[in-house]
PDB file of N, CA and C in Angstrom:
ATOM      1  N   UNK A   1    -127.896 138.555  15.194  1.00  0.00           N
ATOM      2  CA  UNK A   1    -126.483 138.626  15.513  1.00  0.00           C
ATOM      3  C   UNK A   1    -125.811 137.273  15.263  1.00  0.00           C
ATOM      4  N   UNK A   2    -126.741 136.148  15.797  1.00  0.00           N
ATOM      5  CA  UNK A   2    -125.750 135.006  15.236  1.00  0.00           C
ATOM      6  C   UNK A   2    -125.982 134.520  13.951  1.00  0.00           C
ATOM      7  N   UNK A   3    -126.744 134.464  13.387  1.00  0.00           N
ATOM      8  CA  UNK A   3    -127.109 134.323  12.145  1.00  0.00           C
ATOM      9  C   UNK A   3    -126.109 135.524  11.435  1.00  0.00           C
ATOM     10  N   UNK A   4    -125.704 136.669  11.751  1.00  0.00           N
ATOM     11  CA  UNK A   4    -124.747 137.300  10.740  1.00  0.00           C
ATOM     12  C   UNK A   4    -123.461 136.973  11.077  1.00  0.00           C
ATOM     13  N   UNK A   5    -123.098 136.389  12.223  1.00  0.00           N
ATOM     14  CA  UNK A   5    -121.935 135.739  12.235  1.00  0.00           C
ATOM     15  C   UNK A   5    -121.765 134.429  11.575  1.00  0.00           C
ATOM     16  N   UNK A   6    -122.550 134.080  11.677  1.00  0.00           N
ATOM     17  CA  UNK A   6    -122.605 132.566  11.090  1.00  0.00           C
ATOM     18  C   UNK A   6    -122.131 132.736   9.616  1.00  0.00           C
ATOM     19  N   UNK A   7    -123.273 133.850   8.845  1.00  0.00           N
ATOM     20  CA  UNK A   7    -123.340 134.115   7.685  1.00  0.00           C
ATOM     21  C   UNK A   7    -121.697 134.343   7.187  1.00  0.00           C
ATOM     22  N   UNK A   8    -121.209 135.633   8.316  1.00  0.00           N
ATOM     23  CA  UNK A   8    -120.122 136.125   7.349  1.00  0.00           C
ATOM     24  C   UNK A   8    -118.435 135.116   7.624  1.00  0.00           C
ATOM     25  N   UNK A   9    -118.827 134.441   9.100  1.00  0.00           N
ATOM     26  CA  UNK A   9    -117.516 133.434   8.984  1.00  0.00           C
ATOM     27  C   UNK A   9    -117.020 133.779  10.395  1.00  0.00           C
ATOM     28  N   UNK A  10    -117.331 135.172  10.894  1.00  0.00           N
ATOM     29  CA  UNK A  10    -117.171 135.105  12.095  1.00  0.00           C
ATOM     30  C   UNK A  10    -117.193 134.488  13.694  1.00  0.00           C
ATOM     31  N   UNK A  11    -118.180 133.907  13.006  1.00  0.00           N
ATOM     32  CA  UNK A  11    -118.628 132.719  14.255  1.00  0.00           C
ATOM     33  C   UNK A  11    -117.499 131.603  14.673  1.00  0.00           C
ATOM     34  N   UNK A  12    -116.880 131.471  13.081  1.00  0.00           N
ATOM     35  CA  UNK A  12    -116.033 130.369  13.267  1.00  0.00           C
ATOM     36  C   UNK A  12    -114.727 130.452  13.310  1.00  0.00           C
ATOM     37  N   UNK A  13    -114.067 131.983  13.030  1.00  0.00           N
ATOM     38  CA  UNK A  13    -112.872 132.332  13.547  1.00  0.00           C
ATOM     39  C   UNK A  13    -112.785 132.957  14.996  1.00  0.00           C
ATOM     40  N   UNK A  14    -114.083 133.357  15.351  1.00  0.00           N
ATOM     41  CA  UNK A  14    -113.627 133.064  16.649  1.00  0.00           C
ATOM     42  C   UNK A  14    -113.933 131.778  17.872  1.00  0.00           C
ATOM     43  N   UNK A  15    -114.567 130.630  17.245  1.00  0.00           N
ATOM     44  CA  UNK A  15    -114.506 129.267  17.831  1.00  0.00           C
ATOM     45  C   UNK A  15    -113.080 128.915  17.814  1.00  0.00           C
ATOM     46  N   UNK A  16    -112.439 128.881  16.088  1.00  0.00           N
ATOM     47  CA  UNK A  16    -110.678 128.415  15.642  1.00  0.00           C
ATOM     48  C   UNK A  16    -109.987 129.195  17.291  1.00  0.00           C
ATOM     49  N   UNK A  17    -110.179 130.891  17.657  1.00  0.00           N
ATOM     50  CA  UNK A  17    -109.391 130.950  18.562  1.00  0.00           C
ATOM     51  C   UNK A  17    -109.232 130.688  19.840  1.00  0.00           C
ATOM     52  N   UNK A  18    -110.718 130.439  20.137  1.00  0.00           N
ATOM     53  CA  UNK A  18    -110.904 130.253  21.538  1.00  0.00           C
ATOM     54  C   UNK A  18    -110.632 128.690  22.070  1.00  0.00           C
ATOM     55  N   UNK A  19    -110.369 127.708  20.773  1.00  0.00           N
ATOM     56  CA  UNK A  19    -110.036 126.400  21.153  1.00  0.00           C
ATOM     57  C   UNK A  19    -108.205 126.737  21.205  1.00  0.00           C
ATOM     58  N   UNK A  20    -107.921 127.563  19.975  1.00  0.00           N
ATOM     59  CA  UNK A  20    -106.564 127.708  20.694  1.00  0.00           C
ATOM     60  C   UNK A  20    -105.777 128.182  22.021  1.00  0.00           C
ATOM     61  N   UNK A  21    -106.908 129.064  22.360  1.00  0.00           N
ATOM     62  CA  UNK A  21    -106.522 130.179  23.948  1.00  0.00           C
ATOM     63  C   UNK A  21    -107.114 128.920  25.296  1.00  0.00           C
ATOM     64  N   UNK A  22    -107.636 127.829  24.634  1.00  0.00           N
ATOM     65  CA  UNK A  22    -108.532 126.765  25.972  1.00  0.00           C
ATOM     66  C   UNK A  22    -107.250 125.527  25.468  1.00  0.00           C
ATOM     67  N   UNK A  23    -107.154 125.337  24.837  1.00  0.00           N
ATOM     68  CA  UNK A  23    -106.081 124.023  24.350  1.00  0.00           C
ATOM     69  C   UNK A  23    -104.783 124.274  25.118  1.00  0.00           C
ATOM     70  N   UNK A  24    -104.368 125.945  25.241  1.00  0.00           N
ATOM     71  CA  UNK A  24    -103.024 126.172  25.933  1.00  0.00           C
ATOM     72  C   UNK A  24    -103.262 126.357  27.174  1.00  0.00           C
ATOM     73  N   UNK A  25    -104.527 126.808  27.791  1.00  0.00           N
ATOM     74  CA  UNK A  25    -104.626 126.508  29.523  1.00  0.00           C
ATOM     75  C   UNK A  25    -105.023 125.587  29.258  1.00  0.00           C
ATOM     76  N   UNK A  26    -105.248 124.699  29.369  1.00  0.00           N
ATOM     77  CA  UNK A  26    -105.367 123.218  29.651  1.00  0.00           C
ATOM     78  C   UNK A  26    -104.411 122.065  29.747  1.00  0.00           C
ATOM     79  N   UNK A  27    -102.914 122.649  28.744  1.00  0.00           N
ATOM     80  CA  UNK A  27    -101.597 122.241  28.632  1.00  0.00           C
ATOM     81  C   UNK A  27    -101.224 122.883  29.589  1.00  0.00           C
ATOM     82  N   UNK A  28    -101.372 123.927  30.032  1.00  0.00           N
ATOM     83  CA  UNK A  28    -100.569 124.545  31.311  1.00  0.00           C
ATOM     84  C   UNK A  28    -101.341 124.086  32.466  1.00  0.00           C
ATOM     85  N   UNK A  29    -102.397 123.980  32.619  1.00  0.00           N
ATOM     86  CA  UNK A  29    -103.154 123.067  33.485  1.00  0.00           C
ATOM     87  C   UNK A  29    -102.143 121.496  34.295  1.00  0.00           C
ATOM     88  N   UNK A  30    -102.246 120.763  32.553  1.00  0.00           N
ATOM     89  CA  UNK A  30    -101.907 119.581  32.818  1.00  0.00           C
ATOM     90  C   UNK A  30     -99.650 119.289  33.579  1.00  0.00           C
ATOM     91  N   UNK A  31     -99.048 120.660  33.252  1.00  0.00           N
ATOM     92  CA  UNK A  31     -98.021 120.596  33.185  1.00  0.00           C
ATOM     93  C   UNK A  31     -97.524 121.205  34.709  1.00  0.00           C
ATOM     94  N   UNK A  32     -98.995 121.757  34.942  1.00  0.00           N
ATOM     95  CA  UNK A  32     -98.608 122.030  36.580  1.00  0.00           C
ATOM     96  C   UNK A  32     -98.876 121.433  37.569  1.00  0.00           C
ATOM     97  N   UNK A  33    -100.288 120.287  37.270  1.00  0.00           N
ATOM     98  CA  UNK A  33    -100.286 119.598  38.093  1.00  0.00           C
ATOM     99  C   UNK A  33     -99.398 118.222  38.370  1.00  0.00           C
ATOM    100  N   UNK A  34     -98.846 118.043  37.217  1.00  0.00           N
ATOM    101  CA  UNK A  34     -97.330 117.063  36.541  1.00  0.00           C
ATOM    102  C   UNK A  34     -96.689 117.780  37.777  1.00  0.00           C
ATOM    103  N   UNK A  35     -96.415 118.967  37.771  1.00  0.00           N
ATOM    104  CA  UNK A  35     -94.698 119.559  38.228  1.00  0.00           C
ATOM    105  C   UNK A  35     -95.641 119.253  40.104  1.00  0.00           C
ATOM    106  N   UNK A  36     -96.129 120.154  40.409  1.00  0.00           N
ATOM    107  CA  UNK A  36     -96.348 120.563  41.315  1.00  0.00           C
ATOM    108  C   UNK A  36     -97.849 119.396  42.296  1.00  0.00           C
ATOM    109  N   UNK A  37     -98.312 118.886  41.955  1.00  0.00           N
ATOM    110  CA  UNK A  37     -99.039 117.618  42.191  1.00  0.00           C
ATOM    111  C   UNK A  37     -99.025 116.093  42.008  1.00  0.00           C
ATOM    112  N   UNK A  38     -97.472 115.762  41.525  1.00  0.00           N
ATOM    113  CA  UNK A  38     -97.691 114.686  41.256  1.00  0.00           C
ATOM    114  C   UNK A  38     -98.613 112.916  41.672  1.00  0.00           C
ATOM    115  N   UNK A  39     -98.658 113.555  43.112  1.00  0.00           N
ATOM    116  CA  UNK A  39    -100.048 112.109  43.712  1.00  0.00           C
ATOM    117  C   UNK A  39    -100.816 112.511  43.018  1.00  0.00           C
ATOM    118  N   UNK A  40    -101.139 113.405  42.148  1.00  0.00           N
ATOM    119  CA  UNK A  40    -102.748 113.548  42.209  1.00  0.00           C
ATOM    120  C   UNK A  40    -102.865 112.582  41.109  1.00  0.00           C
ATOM    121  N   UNK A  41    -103.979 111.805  40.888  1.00  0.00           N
ATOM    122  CA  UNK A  41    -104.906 111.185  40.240  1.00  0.00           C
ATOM    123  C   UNK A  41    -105.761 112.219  38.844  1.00  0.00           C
ATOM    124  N   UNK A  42    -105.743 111.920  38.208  1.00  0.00           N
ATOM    125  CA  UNK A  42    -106.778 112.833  36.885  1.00  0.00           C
ATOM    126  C   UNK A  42    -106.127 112.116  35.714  1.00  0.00           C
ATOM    127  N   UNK A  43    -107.237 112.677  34.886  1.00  0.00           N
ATOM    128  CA  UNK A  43    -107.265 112.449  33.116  1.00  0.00           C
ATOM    129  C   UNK A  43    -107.018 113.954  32.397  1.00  0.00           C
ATOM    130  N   UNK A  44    -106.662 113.474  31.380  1.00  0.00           N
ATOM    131  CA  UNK A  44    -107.059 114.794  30.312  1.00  0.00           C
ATOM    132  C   UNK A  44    -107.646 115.064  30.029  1.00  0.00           C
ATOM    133  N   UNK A  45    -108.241 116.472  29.781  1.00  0.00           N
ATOM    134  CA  UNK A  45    -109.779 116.157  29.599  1.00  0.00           C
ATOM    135  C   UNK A  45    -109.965 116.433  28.197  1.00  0.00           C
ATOM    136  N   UNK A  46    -110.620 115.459  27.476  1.00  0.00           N
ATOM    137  CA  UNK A  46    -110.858 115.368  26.086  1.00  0.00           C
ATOM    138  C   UNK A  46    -112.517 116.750  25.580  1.00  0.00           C
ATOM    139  N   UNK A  47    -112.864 117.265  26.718  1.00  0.00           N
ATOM    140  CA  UNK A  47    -114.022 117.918  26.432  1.00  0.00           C
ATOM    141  C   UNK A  47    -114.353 118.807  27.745  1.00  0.00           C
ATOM    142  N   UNK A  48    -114.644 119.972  27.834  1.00  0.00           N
ATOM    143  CA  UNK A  48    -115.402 120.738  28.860  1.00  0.00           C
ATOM    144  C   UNK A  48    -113.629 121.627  29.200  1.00  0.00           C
ATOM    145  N   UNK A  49    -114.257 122.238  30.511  1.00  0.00           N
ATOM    146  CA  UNK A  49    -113.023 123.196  30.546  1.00  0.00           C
ATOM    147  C   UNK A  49    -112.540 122.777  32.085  1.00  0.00           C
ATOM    148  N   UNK A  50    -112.811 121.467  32.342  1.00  0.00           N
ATOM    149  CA  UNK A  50    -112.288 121.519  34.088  1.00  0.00           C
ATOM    150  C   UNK A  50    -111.561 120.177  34.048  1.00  0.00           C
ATOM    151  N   UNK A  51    -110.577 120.006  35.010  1.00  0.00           N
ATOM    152  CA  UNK A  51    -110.237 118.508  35.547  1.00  0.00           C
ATOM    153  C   UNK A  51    -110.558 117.976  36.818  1.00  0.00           C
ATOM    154  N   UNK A  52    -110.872 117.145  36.942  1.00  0.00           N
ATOM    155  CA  UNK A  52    -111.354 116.286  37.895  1.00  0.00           C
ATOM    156  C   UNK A  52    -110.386 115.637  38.956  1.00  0.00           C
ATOM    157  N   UNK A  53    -109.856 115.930  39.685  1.00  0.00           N
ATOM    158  CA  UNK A  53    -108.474 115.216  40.296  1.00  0.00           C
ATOM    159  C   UNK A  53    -108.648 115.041  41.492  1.00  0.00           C
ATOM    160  N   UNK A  54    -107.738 113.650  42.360  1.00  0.00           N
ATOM    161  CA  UNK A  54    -108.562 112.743  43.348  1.00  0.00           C
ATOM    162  C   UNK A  54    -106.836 112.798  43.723  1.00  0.00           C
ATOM    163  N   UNK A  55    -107.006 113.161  45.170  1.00  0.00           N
ATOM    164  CA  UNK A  55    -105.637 113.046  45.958  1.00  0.00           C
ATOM    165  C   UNK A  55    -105.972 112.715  47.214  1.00  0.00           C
ATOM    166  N   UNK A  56    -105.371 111.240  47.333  1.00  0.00           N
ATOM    167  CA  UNK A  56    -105.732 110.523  48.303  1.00  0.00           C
ATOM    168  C   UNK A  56    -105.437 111.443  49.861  1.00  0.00           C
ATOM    169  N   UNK A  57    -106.149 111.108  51.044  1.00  0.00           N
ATOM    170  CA  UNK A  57    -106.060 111.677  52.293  1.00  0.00           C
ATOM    171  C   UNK A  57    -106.127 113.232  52.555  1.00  0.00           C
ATOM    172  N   UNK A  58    -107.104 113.944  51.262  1.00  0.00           N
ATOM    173  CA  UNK A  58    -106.750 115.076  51.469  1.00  0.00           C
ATOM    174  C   UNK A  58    -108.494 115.043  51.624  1.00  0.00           C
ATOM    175  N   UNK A  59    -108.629 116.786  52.527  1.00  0.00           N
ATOM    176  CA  UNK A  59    -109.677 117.325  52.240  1.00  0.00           C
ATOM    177  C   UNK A  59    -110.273 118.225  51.638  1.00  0.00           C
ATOM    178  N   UNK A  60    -110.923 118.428  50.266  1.00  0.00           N
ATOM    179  CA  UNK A  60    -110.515 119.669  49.575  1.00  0.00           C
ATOM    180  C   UNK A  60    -111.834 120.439  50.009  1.00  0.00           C
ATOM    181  N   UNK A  61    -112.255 120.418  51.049  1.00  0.00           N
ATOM    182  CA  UNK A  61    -113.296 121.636  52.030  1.00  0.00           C
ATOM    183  C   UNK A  61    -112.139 122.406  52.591  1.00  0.00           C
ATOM    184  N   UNK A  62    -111.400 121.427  53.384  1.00  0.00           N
ATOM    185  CA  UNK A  62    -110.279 122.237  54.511  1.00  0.00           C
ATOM    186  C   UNK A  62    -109.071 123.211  53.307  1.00  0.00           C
ATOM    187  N   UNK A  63    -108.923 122.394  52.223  1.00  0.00           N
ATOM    188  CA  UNK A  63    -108.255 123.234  51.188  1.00  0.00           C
ATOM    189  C   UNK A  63    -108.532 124.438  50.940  1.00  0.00           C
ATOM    190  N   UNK A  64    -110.138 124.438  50.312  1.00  0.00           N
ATOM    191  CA  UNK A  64    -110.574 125.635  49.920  1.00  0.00           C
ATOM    192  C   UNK A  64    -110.770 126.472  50.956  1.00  0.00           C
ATOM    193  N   UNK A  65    -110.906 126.253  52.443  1.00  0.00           N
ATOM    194  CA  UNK A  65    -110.803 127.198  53.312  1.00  0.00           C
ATOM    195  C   UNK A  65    -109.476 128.395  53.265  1.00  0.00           C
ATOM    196  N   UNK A  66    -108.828 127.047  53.196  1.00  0.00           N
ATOM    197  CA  UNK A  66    -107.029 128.026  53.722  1.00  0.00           C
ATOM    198  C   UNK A  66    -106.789 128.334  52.591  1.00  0.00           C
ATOM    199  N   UNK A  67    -107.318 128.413  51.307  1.00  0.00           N
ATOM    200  CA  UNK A  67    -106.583 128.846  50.238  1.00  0.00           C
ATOM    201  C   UNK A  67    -107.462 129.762  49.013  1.00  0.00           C
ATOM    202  N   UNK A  68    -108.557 130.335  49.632  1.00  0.00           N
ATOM    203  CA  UNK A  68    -109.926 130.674  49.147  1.00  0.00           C
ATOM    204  C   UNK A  68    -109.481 132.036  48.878  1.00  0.00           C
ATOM    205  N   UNK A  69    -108.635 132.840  49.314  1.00  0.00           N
ATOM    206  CA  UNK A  69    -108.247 134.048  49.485  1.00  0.00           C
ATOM    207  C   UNK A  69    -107.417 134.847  48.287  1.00  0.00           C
ATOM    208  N   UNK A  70    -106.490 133.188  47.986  1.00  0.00           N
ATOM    209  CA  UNK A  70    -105.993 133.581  46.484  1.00  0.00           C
ATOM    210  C   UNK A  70    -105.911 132.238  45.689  1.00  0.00           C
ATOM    211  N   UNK A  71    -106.915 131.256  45.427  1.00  0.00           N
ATOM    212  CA  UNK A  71    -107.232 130.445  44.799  1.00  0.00           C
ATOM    213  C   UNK A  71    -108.510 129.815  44.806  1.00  0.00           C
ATOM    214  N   UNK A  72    -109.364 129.803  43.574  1.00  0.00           N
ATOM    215  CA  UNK A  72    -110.836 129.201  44.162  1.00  0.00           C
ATOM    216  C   UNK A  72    -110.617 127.823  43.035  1.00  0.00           C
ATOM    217  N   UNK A  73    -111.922 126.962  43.754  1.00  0.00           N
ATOM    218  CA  UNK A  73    -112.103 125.301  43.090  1.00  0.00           C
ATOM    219  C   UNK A  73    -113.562 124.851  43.377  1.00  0.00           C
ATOM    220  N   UNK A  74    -113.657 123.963  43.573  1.00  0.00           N
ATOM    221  CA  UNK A  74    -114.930 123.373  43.592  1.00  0.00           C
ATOM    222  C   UNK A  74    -113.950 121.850  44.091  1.00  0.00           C
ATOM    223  N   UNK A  75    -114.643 122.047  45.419  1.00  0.00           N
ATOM    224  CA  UNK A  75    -114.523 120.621  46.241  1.00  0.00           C
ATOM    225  C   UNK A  75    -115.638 119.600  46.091  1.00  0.00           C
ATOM    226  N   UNK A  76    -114.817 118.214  45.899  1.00  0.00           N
ATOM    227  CA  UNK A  76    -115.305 117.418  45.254  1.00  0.00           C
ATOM    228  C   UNK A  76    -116.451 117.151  46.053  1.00  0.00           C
ATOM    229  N   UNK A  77    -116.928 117.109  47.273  1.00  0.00           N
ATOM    230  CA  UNK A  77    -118.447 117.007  47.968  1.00  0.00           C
ATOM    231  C   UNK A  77    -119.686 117.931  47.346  1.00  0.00           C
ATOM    232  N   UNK A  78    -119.181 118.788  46.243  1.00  0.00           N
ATOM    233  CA  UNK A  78    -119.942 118.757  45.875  1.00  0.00           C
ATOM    234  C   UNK A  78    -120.550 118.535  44.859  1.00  0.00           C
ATOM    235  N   UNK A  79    -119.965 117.301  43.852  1.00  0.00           N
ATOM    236  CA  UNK A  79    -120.326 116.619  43.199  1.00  0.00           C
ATOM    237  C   UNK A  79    -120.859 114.637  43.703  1.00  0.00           C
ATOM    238  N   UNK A  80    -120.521 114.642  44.767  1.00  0.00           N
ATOM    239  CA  UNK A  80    -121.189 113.055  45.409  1.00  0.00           C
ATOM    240  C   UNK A  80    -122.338 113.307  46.314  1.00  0.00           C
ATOM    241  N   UNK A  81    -122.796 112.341  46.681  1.00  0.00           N
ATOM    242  CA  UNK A  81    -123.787 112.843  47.990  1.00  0.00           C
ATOM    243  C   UNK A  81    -123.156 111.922  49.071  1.00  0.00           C
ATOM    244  N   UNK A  82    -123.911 111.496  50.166  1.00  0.00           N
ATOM    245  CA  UNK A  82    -123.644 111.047  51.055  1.00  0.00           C
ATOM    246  C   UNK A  82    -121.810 111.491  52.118  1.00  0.00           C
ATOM    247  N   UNK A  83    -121.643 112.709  51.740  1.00  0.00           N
ATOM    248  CA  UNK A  83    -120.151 112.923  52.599  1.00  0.00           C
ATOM    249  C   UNK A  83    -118.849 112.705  51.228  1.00  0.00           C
ATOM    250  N   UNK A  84    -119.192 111.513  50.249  1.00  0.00           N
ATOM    251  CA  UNK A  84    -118.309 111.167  49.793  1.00  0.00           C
ATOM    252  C   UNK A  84    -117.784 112.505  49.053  1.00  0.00           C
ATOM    253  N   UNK A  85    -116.302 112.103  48.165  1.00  0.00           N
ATOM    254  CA  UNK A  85    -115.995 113.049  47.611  1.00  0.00           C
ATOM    255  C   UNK A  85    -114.610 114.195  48.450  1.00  0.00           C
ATOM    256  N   UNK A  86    -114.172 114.050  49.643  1.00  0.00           N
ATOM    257  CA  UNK A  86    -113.468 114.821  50.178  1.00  0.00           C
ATOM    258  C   UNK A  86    -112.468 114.930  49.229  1.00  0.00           C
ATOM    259  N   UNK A  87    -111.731 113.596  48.516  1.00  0.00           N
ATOM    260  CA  UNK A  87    -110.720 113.330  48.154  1.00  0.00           C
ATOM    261  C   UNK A  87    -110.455 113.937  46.565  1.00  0.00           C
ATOM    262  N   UNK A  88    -111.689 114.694  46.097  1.00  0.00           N
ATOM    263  CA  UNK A  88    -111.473 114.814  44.622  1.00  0.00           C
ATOM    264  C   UNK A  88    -111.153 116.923  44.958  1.00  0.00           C
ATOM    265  N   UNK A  89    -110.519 117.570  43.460  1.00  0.00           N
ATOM    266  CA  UNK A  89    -111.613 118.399  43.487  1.00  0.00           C
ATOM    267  C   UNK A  89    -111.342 118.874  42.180  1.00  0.00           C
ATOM    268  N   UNK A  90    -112.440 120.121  41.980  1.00  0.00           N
ATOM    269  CA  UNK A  90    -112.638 119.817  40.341  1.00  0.00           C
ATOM    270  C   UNK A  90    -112.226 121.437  40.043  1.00  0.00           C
ATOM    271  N   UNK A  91    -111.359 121.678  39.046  1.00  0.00           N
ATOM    272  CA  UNK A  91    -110.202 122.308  38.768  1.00  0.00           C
ATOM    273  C   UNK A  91    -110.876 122.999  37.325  1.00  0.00           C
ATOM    274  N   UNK A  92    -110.873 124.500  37.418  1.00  0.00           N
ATOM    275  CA  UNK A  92    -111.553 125.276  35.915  1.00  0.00           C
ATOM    276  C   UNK A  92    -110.106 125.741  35.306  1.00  0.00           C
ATOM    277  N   UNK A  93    -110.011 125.646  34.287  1.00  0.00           N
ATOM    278  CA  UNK A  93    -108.864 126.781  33.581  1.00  0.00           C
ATOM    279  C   UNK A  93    -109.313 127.564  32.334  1.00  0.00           C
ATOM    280  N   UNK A  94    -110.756 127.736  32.317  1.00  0.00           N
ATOM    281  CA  UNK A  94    -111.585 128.613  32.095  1.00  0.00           C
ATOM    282  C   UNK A  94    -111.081 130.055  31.547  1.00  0.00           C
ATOM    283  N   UNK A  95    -111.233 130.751  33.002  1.00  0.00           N
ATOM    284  CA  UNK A  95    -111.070 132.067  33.190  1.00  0.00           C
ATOM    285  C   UNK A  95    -110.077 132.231  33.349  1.00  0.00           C
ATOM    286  N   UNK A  96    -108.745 131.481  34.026  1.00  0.00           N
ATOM    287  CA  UNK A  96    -107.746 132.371  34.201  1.00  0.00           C
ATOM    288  C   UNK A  96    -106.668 132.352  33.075  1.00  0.00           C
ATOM    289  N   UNK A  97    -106.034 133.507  33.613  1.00  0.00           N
ATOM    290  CA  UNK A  97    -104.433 133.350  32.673  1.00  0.00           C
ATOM    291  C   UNK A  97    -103.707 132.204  32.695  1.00  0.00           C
ATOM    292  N   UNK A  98    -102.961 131.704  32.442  1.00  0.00           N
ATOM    293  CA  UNK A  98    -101.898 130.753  32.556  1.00  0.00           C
ATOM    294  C   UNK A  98    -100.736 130.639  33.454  1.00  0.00           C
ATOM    295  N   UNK A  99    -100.688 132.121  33.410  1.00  0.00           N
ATOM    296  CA  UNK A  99     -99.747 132.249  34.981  1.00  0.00           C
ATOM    297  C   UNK A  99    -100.079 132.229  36.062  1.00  0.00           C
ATOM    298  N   UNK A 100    -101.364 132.330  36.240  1.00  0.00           N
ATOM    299  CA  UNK A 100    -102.667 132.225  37.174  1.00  0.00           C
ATOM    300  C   UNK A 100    -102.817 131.028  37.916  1.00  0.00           C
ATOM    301  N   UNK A 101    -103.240 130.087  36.418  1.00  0.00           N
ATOM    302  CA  UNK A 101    -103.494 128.190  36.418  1.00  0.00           C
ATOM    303  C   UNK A 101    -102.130 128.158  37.500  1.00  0.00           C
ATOM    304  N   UNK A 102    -100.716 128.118  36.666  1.00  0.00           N
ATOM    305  CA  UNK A 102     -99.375 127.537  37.613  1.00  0.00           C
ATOM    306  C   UNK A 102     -99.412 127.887  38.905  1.00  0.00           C
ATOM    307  N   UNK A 103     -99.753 129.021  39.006  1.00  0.00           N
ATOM    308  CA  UNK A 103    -100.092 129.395  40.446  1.00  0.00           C
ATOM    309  C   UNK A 103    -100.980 128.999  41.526  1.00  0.00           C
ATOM    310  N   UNK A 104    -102.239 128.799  41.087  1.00  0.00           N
ATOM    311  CA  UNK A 104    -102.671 128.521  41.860  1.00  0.00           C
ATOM    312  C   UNK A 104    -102.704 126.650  42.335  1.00  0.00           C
ATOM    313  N   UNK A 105    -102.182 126.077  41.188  1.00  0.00           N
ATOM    314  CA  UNK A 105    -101.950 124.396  41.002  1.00  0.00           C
ATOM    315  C   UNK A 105    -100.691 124.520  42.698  1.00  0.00           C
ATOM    316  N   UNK A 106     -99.924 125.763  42.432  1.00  0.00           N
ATOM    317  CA  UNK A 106     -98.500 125.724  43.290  1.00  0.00           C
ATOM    318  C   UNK A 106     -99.393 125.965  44.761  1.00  0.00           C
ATOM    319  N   UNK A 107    -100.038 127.209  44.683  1.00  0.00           N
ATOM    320  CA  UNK A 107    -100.789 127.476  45.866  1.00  0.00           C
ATOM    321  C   UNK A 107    -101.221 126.199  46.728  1.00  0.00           C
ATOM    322  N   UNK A 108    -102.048 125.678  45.822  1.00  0.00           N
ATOM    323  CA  UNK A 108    -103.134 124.379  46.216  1.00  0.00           C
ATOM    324  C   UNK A 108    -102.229 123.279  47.026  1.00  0.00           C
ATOM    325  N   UNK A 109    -100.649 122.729  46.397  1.00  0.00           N
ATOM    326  CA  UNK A 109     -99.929 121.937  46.468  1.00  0.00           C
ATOM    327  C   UNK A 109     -99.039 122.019  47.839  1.00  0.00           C
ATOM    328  N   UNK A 110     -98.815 123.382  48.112  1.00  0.00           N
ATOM    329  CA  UNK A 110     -98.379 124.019  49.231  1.00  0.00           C
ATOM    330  C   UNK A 110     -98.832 123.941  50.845  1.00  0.00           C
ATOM    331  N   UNK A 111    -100.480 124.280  49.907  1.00  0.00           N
ATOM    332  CA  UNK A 111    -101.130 123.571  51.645  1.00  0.00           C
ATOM    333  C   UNK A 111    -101.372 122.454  51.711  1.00  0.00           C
ATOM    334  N   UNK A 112    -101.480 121.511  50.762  1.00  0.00           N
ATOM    335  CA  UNK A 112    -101.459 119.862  51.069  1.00  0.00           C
ATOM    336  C   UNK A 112    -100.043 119.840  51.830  1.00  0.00           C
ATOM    337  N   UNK A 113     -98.753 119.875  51.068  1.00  0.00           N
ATOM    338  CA  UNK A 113     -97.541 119.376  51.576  1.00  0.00           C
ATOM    339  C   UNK A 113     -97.708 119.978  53.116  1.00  0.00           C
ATOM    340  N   UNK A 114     -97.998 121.025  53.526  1.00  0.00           N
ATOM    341  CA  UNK A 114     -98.079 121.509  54.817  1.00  0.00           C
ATOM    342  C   UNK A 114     -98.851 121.091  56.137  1.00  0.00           C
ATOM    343  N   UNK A 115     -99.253 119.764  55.321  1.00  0.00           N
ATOM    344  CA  UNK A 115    -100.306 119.217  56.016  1.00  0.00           C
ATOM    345  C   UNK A 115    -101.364 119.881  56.979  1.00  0.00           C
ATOM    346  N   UNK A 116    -102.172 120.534  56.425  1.00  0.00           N
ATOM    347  CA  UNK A 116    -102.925 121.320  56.668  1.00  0.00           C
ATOM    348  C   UNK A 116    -104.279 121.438  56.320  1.00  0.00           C
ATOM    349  N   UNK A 117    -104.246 120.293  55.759  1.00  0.00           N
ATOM    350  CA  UNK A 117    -105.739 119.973  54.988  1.00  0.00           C
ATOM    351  C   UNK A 117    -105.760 118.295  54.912  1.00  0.00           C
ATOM    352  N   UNK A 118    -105.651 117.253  55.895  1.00  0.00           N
ATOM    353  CA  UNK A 118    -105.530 116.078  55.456  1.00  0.00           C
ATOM    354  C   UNK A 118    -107.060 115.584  56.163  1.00  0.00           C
ATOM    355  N   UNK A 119    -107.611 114.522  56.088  1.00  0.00           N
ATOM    356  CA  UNK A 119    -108.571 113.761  56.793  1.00  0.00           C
ATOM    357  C   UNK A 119    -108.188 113.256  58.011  1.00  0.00           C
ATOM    358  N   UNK A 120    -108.779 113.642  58.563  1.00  0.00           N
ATOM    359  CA  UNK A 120    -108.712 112.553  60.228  1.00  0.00           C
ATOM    360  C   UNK A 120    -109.677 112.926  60.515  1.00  0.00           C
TER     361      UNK A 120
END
């Protein structure tokens, strides 16, 4: 199977689209956490399908609690050891739609401002 994709060209028109359908969530990614996150801390990401983003005084355990229902992430504890890490968390635009990404960037932003997820 991959060897006849390879062969007939298929392989590589559908790589051409899937960098186009990952290039535009990732712009909608970056344009929501612009609008709707601006403390947050992150890069672009030049490779892989997630961002990495660090917002000071927050906890993104207590985040993903209150917001697990209609938004999922990966809190940054669980990429450090020792406790560290509350302050990051790491963001897929993978799987979803694009109207999805804005949404849930808005979701996420909602319970920070509500202070509802901070460290103490």
């Amino acid at each position: 199977m991959v060897y006849s994709s390879l062969k007939d060209g298929s392989f590589w028109d559908g790589l051409s689209i899937a960098k186009i359908i990952y290039k535009e969530k990732k712009e909608v990614m970056a344009e929501a956490l612009k609008r709707y996150l601006p403390q947050a801390e992150w890069n672009y990401p030049e490779g892989g399908l997630f961002y990495f983003i660090r917002i000071n005084g927050i906890d993104s355990e207590k985040i993903l609690e209150k917001v697990k229902d209609r938004v999922i992430f990966s809190p940054g504890t669980k990429f450090f050891f020792d406790g560290y890490g509350k302050e990051y968390i790491r963001l897929s635009f993978s799987y979803s739609r694009p109207e999805e990404i804005n949404d849930g960037i808005k979701i996420i932003s909602e319970a920070i401002d509500n202070k509802i997820v901070s460290i103490e």
